[in-house]
N, C-alpha and C. Protein backbone atom coordinates (compact mmCIF):
# COMPACT_ATOMS: atom_id res chain seq x y z
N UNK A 1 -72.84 -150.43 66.84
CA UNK A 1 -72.53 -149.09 66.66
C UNK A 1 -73.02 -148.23 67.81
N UNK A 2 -73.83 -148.54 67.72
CA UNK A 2 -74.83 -147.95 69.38
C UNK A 2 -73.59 -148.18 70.41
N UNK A 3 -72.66 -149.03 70.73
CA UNK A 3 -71.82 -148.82 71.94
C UNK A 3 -70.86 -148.31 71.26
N UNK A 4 -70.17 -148.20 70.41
CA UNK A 4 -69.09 -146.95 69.98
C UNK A 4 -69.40 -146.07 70.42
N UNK A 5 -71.21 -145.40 69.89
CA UNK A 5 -71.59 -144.06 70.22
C UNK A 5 -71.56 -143.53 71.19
N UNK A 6 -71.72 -144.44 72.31
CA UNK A 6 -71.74 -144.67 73.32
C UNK A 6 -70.30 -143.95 74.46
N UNK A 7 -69.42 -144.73 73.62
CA UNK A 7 -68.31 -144.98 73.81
C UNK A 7 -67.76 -143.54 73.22
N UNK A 8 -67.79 -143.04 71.85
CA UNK A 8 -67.20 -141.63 72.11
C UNK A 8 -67.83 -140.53 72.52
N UNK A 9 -69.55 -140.71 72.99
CA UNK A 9 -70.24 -139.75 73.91
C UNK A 9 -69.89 -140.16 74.88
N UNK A 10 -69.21 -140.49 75.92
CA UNK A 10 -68.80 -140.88 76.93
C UNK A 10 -67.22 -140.35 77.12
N UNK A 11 -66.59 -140.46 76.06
CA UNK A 11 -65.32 -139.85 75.59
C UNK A 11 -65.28 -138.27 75.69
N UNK A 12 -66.43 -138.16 74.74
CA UNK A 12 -66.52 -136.46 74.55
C UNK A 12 -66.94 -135.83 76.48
N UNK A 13 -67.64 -136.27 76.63
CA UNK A 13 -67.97 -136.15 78.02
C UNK A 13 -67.03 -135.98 78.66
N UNK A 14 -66.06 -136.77 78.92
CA UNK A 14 -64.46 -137.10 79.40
C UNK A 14 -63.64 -136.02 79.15
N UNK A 15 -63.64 -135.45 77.92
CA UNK A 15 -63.13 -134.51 77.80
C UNK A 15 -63.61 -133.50 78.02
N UNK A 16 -64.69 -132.93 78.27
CA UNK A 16 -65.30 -132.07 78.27
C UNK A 16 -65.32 -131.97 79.54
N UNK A 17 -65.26 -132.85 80.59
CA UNK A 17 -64.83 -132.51 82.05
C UNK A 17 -63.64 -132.31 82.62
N UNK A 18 -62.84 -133.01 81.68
CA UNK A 18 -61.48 -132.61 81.68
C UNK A 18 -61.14 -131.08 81.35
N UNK A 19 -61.26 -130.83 80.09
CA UNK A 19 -61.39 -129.74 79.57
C UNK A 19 -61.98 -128.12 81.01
N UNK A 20 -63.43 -128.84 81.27
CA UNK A 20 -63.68 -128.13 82.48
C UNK A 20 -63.07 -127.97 83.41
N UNK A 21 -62.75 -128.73 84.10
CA UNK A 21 -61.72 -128.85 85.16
C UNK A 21 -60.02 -128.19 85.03
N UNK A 22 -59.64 -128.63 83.59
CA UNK A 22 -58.67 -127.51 83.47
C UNK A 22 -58.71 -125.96 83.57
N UNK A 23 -59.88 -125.81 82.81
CA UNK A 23 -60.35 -124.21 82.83
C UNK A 23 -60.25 -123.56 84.53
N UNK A 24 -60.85 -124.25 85.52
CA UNK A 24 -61.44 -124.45 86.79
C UNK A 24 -60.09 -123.87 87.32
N UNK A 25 -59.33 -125.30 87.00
CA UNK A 25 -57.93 -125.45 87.77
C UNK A 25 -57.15 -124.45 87.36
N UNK A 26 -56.81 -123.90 86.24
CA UNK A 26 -56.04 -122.55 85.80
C UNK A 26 -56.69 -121.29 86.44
N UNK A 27 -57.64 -121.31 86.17
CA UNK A 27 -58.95 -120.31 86.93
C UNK A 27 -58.42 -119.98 88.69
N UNK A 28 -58.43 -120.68 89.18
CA UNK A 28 -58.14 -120.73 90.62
C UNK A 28 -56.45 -120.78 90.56
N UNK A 29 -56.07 -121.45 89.96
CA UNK A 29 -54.11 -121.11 89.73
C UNK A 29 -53.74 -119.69 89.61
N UNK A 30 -54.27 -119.13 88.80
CA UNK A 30 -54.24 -117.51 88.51
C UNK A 30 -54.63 -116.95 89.53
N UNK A 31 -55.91 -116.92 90.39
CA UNK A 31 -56.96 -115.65 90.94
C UNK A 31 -55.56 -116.07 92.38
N UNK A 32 -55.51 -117.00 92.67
CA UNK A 32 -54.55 -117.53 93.92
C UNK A 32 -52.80 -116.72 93.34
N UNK A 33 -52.82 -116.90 92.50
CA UNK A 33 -51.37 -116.66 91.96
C UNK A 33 -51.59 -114.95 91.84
N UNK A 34 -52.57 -114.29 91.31
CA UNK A 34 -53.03 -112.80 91.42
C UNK A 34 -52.83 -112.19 92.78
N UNK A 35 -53.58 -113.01 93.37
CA UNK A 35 -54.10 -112.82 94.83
C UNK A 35 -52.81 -112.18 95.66
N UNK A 36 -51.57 -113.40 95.28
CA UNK A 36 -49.97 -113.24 95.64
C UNK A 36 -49.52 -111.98 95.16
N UNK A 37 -49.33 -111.57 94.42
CA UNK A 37 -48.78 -110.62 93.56
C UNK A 37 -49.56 -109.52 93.72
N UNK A 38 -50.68 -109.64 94.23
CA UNK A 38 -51.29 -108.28 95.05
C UNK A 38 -51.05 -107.58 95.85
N UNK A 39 -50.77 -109.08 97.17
CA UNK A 39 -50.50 -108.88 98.44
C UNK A 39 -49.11 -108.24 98.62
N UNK A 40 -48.45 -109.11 97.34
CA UNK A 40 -46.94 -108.59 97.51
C UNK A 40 -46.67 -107.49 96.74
N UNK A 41 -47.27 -106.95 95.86
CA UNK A 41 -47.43 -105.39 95.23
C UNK A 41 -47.69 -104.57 96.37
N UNK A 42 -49.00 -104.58 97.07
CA UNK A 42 -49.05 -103.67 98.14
C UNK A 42 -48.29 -104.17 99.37
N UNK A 43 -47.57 -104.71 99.38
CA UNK A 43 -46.62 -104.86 100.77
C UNK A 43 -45.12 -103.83 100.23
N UNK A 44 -45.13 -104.56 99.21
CA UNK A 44 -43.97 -104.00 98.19
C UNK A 44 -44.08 -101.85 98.09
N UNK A 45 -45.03 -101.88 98.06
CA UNK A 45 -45.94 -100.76 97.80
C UNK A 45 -45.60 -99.64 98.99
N UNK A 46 -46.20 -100.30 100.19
CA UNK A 46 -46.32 -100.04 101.75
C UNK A 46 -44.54 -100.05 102.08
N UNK A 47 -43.72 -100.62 101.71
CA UNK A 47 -41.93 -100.24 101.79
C UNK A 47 -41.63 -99.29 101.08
N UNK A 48 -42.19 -99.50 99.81
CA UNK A 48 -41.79 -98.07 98.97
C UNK A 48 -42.16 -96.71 99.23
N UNK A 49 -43.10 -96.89 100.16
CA UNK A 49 -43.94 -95.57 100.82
C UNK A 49 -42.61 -95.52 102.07
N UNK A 50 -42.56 -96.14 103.03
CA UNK A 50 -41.70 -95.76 104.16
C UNK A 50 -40.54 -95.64 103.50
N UNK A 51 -39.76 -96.12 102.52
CA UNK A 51 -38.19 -95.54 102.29
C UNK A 51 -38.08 -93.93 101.69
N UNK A 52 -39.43 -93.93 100.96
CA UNK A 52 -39.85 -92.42 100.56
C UNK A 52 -40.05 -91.82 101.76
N UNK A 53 -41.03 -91.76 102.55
CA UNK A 53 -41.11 -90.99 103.52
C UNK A 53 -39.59 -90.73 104.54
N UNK A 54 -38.99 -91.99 104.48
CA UNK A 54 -37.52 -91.66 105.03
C UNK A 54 -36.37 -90.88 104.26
N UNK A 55 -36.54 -91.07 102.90
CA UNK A 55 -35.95 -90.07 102.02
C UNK A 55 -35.87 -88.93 102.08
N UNK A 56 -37.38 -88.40 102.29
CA UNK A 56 -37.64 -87.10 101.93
C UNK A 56 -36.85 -86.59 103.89
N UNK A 57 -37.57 -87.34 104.76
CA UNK A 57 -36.67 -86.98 105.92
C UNK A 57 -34.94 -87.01 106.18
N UNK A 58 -34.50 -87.79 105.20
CA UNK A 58 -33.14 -87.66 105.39
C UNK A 58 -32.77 -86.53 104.26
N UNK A 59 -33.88 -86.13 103.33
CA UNK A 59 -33.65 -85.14 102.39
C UNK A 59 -33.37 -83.72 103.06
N UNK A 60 -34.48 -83.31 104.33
CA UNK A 60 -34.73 -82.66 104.73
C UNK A 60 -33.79 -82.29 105.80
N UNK A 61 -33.45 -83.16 106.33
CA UNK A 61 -32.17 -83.55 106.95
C UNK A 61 -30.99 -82.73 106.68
N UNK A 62 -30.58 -83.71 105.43
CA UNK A 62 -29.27 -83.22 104.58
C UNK A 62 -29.49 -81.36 104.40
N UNK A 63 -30.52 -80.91 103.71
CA UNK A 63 -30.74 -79.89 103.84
C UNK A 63 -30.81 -78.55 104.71
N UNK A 64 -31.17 -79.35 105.89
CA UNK A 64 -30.96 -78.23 107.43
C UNK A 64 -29.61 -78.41 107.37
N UNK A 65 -28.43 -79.99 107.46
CA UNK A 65 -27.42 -79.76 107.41
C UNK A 65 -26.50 -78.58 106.47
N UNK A 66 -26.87 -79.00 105.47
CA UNK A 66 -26.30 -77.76 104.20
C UNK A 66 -26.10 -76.66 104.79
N UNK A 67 -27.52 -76.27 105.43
CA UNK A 67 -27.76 -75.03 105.54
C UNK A 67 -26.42 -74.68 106.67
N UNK A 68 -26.46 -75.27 107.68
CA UNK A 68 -25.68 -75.06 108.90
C UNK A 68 -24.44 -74.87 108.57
N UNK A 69 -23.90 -75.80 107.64
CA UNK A 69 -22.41 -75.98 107.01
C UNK A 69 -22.18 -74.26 106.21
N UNK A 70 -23.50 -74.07 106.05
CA UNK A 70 -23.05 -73.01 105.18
C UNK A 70 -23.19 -71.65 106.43
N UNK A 71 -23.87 -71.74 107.17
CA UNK A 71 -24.23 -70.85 108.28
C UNK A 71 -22.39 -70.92 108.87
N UNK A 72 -22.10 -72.22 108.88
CA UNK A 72 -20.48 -71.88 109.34
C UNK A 72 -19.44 -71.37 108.94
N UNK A 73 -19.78 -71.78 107.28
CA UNK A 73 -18.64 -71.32 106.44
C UNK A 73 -18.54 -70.14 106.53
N UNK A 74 -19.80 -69.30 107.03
CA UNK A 74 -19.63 -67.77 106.91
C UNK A 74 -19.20 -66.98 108.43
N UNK A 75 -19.98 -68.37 109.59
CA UNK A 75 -18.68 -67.86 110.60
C UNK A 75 -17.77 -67.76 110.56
N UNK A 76 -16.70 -68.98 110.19
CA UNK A 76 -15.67 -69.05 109.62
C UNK A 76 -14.76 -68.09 109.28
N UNK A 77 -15.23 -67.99 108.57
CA UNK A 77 -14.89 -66.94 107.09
C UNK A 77 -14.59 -65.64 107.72
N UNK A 78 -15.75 -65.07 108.95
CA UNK A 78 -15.73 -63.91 109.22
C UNK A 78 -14.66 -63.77 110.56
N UNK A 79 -15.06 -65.31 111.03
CA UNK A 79 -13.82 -64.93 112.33
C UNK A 79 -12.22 -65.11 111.57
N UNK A 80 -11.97 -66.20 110.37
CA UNK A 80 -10.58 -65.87 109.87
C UNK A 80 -10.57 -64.23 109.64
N UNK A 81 -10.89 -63.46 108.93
CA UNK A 81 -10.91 -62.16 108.64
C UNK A 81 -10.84 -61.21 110.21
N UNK A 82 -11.66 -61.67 111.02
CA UNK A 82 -11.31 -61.28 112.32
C UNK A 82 -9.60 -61.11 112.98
N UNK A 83 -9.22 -62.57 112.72
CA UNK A 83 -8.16 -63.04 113.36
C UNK A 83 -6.78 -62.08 112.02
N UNK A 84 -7.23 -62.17 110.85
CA UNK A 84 -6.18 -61.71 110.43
C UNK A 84 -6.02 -60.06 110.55
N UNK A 85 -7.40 -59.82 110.86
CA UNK A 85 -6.45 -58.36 111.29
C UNK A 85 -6.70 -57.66 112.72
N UNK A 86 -6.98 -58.77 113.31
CA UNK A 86 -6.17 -58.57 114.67
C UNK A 86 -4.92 -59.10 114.94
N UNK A 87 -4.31 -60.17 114.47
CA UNK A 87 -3.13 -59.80 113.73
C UNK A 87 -2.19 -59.20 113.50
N UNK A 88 -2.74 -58.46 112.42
CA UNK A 88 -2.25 -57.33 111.63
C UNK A 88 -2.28 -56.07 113.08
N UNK A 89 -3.02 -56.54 113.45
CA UNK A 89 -3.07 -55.00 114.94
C UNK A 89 -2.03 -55.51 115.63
N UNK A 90 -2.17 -56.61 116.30
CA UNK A 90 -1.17 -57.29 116.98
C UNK A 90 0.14 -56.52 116.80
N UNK A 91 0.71 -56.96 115.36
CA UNK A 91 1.68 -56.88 114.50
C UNK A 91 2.37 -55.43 114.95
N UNK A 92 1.63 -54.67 114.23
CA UNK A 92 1.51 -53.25 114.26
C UNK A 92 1.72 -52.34 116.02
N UNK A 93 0.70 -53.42 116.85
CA UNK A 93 0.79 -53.06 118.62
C UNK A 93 2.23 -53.73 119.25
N UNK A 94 2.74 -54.57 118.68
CA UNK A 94 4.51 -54.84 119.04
C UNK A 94 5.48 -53.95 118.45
N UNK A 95 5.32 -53.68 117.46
CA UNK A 95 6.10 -52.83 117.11
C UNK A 95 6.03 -51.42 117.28
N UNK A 96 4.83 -50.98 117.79
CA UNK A 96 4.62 -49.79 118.43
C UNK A 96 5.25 -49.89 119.80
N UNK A 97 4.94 -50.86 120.62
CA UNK A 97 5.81 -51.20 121.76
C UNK A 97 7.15 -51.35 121.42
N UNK A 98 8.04 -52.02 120.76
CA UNK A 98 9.14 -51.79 120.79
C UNK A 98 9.72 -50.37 120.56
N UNK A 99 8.93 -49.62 119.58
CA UNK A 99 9.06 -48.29 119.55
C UNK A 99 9.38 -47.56 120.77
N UNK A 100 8.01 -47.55 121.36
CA UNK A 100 8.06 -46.57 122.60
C UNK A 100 9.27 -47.31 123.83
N UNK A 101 9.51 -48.44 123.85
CA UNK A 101 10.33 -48.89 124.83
C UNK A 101 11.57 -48.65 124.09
N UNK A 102 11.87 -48.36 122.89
CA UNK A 102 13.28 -47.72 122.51
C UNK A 102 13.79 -46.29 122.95
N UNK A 103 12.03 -45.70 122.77
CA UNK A 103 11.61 -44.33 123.55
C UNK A 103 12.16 -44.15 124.79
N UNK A 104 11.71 -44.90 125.23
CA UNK A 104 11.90 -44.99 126.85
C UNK A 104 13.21 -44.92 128.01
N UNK A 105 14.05 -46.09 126.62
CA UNK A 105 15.09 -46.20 126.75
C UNK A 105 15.97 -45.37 126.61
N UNK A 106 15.99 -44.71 125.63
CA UNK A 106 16.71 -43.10 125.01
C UNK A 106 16.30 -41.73 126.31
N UNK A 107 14.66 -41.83 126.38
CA UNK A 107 14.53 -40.81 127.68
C UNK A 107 15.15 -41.34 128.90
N UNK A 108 15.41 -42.53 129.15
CA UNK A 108 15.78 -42.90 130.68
C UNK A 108 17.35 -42.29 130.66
N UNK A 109 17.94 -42.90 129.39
CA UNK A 109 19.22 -42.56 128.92
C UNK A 109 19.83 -40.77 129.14
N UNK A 110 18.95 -40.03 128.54
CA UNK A 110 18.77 -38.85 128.30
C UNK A 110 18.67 -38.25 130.20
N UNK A 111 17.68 -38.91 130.88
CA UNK A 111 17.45 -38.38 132.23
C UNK A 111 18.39 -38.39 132.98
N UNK A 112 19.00 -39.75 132.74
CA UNK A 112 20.51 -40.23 133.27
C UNK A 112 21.64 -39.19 133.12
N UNK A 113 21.90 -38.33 131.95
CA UNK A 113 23.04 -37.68 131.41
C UNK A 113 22.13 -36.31 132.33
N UNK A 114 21.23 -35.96 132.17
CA UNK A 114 20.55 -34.78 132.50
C UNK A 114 20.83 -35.03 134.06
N UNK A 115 20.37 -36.01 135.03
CA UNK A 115 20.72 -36.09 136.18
C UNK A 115 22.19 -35.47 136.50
N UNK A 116 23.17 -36.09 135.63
CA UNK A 116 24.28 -36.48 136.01
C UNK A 116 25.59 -34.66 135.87
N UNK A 117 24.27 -34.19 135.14
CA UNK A 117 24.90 -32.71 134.88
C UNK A 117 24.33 -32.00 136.00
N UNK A 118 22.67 -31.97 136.33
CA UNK A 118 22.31 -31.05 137.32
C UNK A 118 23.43 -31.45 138.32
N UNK A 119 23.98 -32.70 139.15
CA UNK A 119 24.86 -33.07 140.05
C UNK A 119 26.08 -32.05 139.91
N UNK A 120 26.63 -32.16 138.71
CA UNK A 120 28.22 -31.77 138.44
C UNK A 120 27.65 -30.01 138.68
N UNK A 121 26.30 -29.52 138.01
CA UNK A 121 26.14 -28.28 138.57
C UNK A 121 26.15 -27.90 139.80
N UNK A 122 25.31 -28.83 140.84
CA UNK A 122 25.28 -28.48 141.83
C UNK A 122 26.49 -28.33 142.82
N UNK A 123 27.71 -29.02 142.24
CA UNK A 123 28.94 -29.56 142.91
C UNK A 123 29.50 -27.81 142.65
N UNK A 124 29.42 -27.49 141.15
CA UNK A 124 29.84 -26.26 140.69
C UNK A 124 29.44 -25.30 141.28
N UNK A 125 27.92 -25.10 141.89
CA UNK A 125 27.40 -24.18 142.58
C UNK A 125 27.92 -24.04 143.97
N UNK A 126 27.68 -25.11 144.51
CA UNK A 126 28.60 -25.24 145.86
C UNK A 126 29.94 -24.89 145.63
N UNK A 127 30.76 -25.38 145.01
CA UNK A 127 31.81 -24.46 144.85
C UNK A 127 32.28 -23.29 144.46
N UNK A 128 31.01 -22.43 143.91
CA UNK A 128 31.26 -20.79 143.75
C UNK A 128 30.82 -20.47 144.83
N UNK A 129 30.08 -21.15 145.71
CA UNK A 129 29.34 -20.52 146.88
C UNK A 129 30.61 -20.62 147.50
N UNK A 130 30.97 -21.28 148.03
CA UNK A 130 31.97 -21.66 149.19
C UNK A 130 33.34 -20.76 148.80
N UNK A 131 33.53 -20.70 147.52
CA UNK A 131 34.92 -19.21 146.90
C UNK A 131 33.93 -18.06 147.13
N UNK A 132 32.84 -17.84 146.94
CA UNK A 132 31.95 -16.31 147.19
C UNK A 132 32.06 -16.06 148.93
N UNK A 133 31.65 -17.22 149.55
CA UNK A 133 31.91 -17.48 150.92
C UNK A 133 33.29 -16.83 151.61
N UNK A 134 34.31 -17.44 150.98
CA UNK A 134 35.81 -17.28 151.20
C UNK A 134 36.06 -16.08 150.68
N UNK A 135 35.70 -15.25 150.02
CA UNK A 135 36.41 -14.07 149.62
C UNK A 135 35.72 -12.65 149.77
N UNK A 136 34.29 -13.21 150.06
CA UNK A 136 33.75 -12.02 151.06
C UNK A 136 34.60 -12.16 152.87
N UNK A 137 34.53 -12.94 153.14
CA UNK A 137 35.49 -13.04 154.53
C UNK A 137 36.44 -12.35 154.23
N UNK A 138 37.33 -12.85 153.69
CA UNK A 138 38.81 -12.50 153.31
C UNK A 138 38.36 -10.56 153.15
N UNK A 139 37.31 -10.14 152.37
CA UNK A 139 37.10 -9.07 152.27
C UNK A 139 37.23 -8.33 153.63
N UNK A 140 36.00 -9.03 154.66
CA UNK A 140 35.63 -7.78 155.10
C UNK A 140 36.56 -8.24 156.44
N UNK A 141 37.74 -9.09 155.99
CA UNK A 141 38.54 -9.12 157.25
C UNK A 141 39.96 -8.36 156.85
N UNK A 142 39.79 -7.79 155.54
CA UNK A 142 40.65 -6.91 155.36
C UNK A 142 40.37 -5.27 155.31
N UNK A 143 38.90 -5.18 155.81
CA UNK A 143 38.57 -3.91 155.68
C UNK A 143 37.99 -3.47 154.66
N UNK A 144 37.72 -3.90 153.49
CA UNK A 144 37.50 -3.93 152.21
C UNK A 144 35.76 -4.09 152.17
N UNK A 145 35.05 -2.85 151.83
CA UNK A 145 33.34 -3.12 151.31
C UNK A 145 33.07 -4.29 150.71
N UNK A 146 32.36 -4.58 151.43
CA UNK A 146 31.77 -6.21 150.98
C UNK A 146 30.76 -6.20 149.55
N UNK A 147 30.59 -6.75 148.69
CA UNK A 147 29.33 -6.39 147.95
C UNK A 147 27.98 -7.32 148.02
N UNK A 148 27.42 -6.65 147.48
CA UNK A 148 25.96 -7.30 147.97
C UNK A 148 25.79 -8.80 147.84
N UNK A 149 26.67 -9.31 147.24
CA UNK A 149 26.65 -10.40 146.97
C UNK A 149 26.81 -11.40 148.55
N UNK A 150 27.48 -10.60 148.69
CA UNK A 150 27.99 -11.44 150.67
C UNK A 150 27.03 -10.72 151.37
N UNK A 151 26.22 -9.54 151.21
CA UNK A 151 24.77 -9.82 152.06
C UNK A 151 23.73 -10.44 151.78
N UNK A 152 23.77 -11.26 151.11
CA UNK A 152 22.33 -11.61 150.29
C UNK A 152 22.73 -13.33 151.39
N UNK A 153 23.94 -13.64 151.81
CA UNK A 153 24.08 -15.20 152.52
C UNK A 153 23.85 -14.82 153.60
């Protein structure tokens, strides 16, 4: 009996180093397996920080953009409103020109007929002159008082 005892204190032993050694071996499986999942938490960690920090810069980004888009929309906005009523002046400055060049046309027209009468007057004047001419002669070559009219040439 003494070597049975022997034999399962020797057993128990067996297991009990076994037993130890598992503890050991899980022990160090974990702190090693922790260890991983640390390194890769804070690496993991350390990316999640730079895509944030790039976020907030492309946030900031987007935002100056906004702003600009909107800084344009109101150039925009103000030079269409510009353009439509200059335009509208435009519009308004051709047809004032055609106006006055209808003007123009009518006075040139008008100067033309007005020319064309002072002429026919002057033709008329010359020809009372030249019968006033002729008949004061005729007068005073008949003896006949001249009137003042034939001293005044």
């Amino acid at each position: 009996m003494t070597g049975m005892k022997r034999n399962i204190n020797f057993g128990l032993l067996i297991l009990i180093i076994a037993v130890l050694f598992s503890f050991v071996a899980a022990t160090v499986y974990y702190q090693v397996t922790y260890r991983n999942l640390n390194r890769e938490s804070k690496t993991k960690l350390s990316e999640l920080q730079k895509v944030t920090s790039t976020l907030l810069e492309k946030k900031a980004e987007l935002a100056e953009t906004a702003a600009k888009e909107k800084s344009l929309k109101d150039k925009y906005t103000d030079i269409r409103e510009t353009k439509e009523t200059l335009e509208d002046q435009v519009g308004g400055l051709e047809s004032e020109v055609e106006s006055k060049t209808n003007e123009l046309i009518n006075t040139k027209e008008q100067l033309r007929v007005a020319n064309d009468q002072v002429l026919n007057l002057q033709d008329d004047v010359s020809d009372y002159k030249s019968d006033i001419t002729t008949l004061c002669n005729h007068l005073s070559d008949n003896g006949y008082t001249t009137h003042e009219l034939c001293d005044a040439e």
